[in-house]
Protein backbone atom coordinates (compact mmCIF):
# COMPACT_ATOMS: atom_id res chain seq x y z
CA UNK A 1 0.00 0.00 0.00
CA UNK A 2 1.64 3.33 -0.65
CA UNK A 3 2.83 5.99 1.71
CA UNK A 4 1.94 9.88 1.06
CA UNK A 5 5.13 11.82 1.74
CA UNK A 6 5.17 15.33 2.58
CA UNK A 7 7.56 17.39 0.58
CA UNK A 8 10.80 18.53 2.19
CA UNK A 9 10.56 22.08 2.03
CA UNK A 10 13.31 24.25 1.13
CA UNK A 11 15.91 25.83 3.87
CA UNK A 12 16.23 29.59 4.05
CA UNK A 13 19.68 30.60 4.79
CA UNK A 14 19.07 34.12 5.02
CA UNK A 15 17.00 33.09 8.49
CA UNK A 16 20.41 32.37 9.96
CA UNK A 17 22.65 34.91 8.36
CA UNK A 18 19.54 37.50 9.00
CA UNK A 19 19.78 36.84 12.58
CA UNK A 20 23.78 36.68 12.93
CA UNK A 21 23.39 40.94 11.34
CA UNK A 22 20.96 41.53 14.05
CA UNK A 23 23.37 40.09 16.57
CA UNK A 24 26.03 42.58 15.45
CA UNK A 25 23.51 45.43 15.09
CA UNK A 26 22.60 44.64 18.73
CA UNK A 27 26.47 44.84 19.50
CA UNK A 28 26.35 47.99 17.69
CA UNK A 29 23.72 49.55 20.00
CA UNK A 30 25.25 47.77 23.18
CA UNK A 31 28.27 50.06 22.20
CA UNK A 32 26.41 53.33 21.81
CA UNK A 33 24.97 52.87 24.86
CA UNK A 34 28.00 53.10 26.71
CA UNK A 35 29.33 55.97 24.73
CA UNK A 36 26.29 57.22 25.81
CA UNK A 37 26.54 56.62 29.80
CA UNK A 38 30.14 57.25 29.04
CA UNK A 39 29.75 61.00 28.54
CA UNK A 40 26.36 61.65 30.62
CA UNK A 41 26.42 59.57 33.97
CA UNK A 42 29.86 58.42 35.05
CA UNK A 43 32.85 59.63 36.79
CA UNK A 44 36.16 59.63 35.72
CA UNK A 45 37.47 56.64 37.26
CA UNK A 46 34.22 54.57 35.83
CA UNK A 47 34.56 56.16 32.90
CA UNK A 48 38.10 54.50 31.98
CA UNK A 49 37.03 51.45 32.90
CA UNK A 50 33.59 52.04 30.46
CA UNK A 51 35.87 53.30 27.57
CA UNK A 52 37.87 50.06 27.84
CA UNK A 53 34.75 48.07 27.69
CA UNK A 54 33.41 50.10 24.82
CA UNK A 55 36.60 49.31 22.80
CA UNK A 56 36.78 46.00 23.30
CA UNK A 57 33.48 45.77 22.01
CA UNK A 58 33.88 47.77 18.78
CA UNK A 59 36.96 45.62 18.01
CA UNK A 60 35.26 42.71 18.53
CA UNK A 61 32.11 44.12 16.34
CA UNK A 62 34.43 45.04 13.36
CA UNK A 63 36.40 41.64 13.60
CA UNK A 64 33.12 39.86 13.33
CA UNK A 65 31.52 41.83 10.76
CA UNK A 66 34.65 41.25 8.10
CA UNK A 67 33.46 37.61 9.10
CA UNK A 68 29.82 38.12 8.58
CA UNK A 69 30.23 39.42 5.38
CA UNK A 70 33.03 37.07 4.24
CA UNK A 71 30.30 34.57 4.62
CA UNK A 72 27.66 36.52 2.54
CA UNK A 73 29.96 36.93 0.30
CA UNK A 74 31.30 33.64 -0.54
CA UNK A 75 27.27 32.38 -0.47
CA UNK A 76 26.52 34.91 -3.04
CA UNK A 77 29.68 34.47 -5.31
CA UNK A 78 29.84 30.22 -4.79
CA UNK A 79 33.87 30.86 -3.97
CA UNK A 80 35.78 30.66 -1.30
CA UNK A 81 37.96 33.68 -0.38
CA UNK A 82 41.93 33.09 1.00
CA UNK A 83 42.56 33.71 4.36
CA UNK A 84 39.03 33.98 5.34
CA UNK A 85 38.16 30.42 6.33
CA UNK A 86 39.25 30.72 9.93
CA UNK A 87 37.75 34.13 10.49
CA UNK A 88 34.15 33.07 8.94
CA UNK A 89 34.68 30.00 11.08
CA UNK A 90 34.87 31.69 14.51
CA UNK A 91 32.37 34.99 13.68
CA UNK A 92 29.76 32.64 13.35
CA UNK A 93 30.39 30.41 16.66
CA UNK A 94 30.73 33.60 18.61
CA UNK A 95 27.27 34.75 17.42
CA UNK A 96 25.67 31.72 17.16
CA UNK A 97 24.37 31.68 21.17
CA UNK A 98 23.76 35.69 20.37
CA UNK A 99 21.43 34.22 17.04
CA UNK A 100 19.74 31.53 18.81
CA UNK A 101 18.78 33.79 21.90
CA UNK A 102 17.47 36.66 19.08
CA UNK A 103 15.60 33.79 17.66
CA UNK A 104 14.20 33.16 20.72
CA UNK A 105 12.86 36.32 21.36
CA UNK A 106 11.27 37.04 17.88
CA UNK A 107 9.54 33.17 18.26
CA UNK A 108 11.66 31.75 15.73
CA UNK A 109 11.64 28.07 16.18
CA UNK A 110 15.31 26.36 17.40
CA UNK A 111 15.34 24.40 15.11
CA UNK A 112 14.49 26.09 11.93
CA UNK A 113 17.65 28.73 13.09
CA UNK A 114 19.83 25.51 13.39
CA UNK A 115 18.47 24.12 9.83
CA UNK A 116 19.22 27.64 8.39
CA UNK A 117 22.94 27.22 10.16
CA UNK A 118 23.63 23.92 9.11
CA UNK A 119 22.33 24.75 5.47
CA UNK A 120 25.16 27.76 5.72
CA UNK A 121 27.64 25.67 7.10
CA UNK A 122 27.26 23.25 4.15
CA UNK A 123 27.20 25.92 1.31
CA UNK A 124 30.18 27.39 2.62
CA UNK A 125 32.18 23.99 2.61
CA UNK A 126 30.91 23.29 -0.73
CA UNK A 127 32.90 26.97 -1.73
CA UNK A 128 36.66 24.97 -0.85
CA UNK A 129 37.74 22.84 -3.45
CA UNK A 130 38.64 19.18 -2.45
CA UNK A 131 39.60 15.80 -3.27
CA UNK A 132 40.29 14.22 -0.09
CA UNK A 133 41.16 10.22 -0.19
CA UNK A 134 38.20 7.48 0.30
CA UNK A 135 39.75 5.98 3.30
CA UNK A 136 39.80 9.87 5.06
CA UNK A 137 36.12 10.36 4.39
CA UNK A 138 34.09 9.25 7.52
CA UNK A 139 30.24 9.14 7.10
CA UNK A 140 28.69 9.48 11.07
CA UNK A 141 25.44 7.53 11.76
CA UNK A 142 23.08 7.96 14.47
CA UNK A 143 22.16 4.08 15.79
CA UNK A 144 18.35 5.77 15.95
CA UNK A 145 18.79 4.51 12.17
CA UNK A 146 19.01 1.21 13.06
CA UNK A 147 15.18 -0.55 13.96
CA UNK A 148 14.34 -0.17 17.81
CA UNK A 149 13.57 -4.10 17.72
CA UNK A 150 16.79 -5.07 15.60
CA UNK A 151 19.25 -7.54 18.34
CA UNK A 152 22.58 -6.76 16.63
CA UNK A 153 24.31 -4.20 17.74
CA UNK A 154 26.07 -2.14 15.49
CA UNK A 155 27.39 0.94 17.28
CA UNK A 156 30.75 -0.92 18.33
CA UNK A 157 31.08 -3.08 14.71
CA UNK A 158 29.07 -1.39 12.08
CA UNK A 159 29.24 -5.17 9.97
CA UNK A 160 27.50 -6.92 12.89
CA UNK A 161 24.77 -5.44 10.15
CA UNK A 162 22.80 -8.59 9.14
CA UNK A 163 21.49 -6.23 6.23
CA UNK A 164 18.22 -7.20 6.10
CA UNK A 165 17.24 -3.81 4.58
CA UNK A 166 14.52 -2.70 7.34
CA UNK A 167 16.83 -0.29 8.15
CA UNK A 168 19.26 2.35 5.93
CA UNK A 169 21.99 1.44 7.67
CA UNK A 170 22.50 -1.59 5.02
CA UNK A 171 22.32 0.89 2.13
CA UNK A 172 24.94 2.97 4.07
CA UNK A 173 27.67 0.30 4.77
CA UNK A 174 26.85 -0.65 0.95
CA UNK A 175 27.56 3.15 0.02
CA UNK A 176 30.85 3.18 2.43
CA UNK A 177 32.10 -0.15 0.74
CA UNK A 178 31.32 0.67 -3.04
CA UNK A 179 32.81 4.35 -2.42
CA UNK A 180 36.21 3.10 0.38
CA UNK A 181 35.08 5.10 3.08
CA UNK A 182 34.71 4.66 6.78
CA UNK A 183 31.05 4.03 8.10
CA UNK A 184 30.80 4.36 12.15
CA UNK A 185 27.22 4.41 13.35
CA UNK A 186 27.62 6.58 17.16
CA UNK A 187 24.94 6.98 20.27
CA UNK A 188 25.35 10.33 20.95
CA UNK A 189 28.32 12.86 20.58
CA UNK A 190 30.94 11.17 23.31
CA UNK A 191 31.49 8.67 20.83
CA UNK A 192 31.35 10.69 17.44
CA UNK A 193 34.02 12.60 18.94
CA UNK A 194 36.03 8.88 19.85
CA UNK A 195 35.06 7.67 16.16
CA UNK A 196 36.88 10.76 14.53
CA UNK A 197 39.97 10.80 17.02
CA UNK A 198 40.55 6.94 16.39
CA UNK A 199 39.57 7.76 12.56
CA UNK A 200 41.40 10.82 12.08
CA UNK A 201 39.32 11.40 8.90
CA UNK A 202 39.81 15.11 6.69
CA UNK A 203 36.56 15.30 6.34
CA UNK A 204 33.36 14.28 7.81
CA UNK A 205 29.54 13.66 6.42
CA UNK A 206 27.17 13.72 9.39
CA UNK A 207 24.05 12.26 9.62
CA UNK A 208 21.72 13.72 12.81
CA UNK A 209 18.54 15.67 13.76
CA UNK A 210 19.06 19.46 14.32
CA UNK A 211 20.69 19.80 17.81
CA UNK A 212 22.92 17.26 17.25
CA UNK A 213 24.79 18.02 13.73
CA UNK A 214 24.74 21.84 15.26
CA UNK A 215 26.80 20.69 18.37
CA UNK A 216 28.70 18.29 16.10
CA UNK A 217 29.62 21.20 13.48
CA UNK A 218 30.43 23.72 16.49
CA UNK A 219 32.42 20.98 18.18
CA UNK A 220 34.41 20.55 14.83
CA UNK A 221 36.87 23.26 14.21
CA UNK A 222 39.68 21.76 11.92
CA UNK A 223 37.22 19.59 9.66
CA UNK A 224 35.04 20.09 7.03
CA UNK A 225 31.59 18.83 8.24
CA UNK A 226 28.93 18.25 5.41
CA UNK A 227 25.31 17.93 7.55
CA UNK A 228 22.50 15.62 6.69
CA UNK A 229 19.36 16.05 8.61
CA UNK A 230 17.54 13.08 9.74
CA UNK A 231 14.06 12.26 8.79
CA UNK A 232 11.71 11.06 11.74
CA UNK A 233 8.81 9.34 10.64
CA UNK A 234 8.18 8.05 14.55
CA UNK A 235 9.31 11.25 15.96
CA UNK A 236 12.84 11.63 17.28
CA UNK A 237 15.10 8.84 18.23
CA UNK A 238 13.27 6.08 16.78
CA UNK A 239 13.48 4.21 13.94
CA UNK A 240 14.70 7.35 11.50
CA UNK A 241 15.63 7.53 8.22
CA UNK A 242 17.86 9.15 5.70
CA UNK A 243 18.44 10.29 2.35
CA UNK A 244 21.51 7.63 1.12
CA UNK A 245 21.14 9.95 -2.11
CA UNK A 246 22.12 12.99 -0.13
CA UNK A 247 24.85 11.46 1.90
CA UNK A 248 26.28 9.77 -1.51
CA UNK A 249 26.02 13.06 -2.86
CA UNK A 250 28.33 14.55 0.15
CA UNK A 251 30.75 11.79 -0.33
CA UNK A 252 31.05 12.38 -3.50
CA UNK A 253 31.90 15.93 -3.60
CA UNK A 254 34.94 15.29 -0.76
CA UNK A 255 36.14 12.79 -2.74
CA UNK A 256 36.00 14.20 -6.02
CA UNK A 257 35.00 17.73 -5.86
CA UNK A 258 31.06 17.15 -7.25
CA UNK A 259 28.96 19.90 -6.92
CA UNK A 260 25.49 19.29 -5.37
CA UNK A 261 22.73 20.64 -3.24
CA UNK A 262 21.26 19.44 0.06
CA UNK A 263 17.97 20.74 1.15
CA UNK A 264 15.34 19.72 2.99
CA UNK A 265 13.41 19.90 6.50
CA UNK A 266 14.15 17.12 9.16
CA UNK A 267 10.58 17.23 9.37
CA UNK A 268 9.58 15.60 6.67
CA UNK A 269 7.46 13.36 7.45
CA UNK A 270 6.01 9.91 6.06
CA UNK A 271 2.29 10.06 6.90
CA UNK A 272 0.07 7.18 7.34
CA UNK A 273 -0.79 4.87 4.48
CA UNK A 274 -2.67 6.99 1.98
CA UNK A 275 -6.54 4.95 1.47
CA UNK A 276 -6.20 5.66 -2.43
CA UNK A 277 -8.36 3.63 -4.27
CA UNK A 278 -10.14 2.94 -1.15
């Protein structure tokens, strides 16, 4: 009997990026109210100590705005820009919290801002040119892929797989052995972080819902991190799903520099079988 899918729909980036502007902007008005105090309500010995704090915070305003646009512009031109990488990097974990709390106040779901992130974060790695070796690639797996009722566990040997197919984690070890790259399948982000320090992989494809490939991305510094949003057709932790064409398309582009496009709510959802015909 068939299933009625709902569409994936489409992630904004300009959610995130709009929200990372109004972080500085509220930075920027942080800072004129202190100039403001500065020269209307304090003495002199406060007002050193105000000054200092005021010029911290326009250096750190004007650092992270050459990183704010750096990432605008390399979205809107598709190219990475020398030197930039490690500055785009860090101006957008330093505002994340700031973007999240924003989000917050305007009623902006969580996770919709950390869709819009991780859709940045991907476009931006796609930008850097690579070709990064099949046995450096690592593709991280939640187990919540594997079936709640399945008895072999696969966390500590991903090939205890009896690959029965009720699952994607048998079209995932098939993609890993076809393509020569690691497969570890992880409960949580203790042992991601374990599976990448005893893999030492150059770049990573993860597989999670929202809060966990944001902490996983943020928790990355030195790695290119491709993000694959889960799909939860039982709600979260049980018995999700994935797009193997999206994470094939991820691998691919590490390993030999294909373009593609990832998009798509975690939400998605597979809806009860449609009475058709009925």
């Amino acid at each position: 009997m068939p299933y009625s899918v709902e569409q994936p729909t489409k992630i904004k980036k300009r959610i995130f990026i709009g929200l990372l502007a109004a972080s500085a902007i509220l930075i920027l008005v942080m800072i004129f109210a202190g100039v403001f105090i500065y020269y209307n309500k304090m003495g002199n010995w406060y007002r050193y100590v105000l000054l200092f704090i005021v010029m911290s915070m326009s250096l750190f305003l004007i650092i992270m705005s050459i990183g704010l646009a750096a990432v605008v512009m390399t979205l809107l031109q598709a190219k990475s820009f020398f030197g930039f990488q490690d500055l785009m990097n860090r101006s957008i974990r330093l505002l994340f919290p700031l973007a999240i709390l924003l989000g917050g106040i305007l009623h902006i779901p969580k996770d919709l801002i950390k869709s819009s992130f991780i859709e940045v974060n991907n476009k931006l790695v796609q930008t850097r040119t690579m070709n990064i070796p099949p046995s450096k690639v690592l593709i991280l797996a939640p187990h919540c892929l594997q079936r709640w009722d399945c008895n072999f566990k696969i966390t500590a040997d991903v090939s205890n797989c009896r690959h029965c197919g009720r699952c994607d984690i048998n079209d995932l070890w098939e993609l890993s052995q076809n393509k020569g790259v690691n497969l570890a399948v992880v409960t949580g982000g203790t042992l991601a972080r374990k599976m990448v320090a005893d893999h030492k992989p150059r770049a990573i494809v993860a597989i999670a819902c929202e809060r966990d490939l944001t902490d996983g991305i943020l928790d990355i510094n030195s790695i290119p991190v491709i993000g694959v949003l889960n799909i939860r057709p039982e709600g979260p932790c049980k018995n999700t799903k994935v797009s193997v064409y999206k994470v094939a398309e991820a691998v691919n582009f590490f390993i030999n520099g294909n373009s593609f496009n990832i998009t798509g709510r975690s939400n998605q959802q597979i809806g009860k079988p449609s009475r058709t015909g009925a």
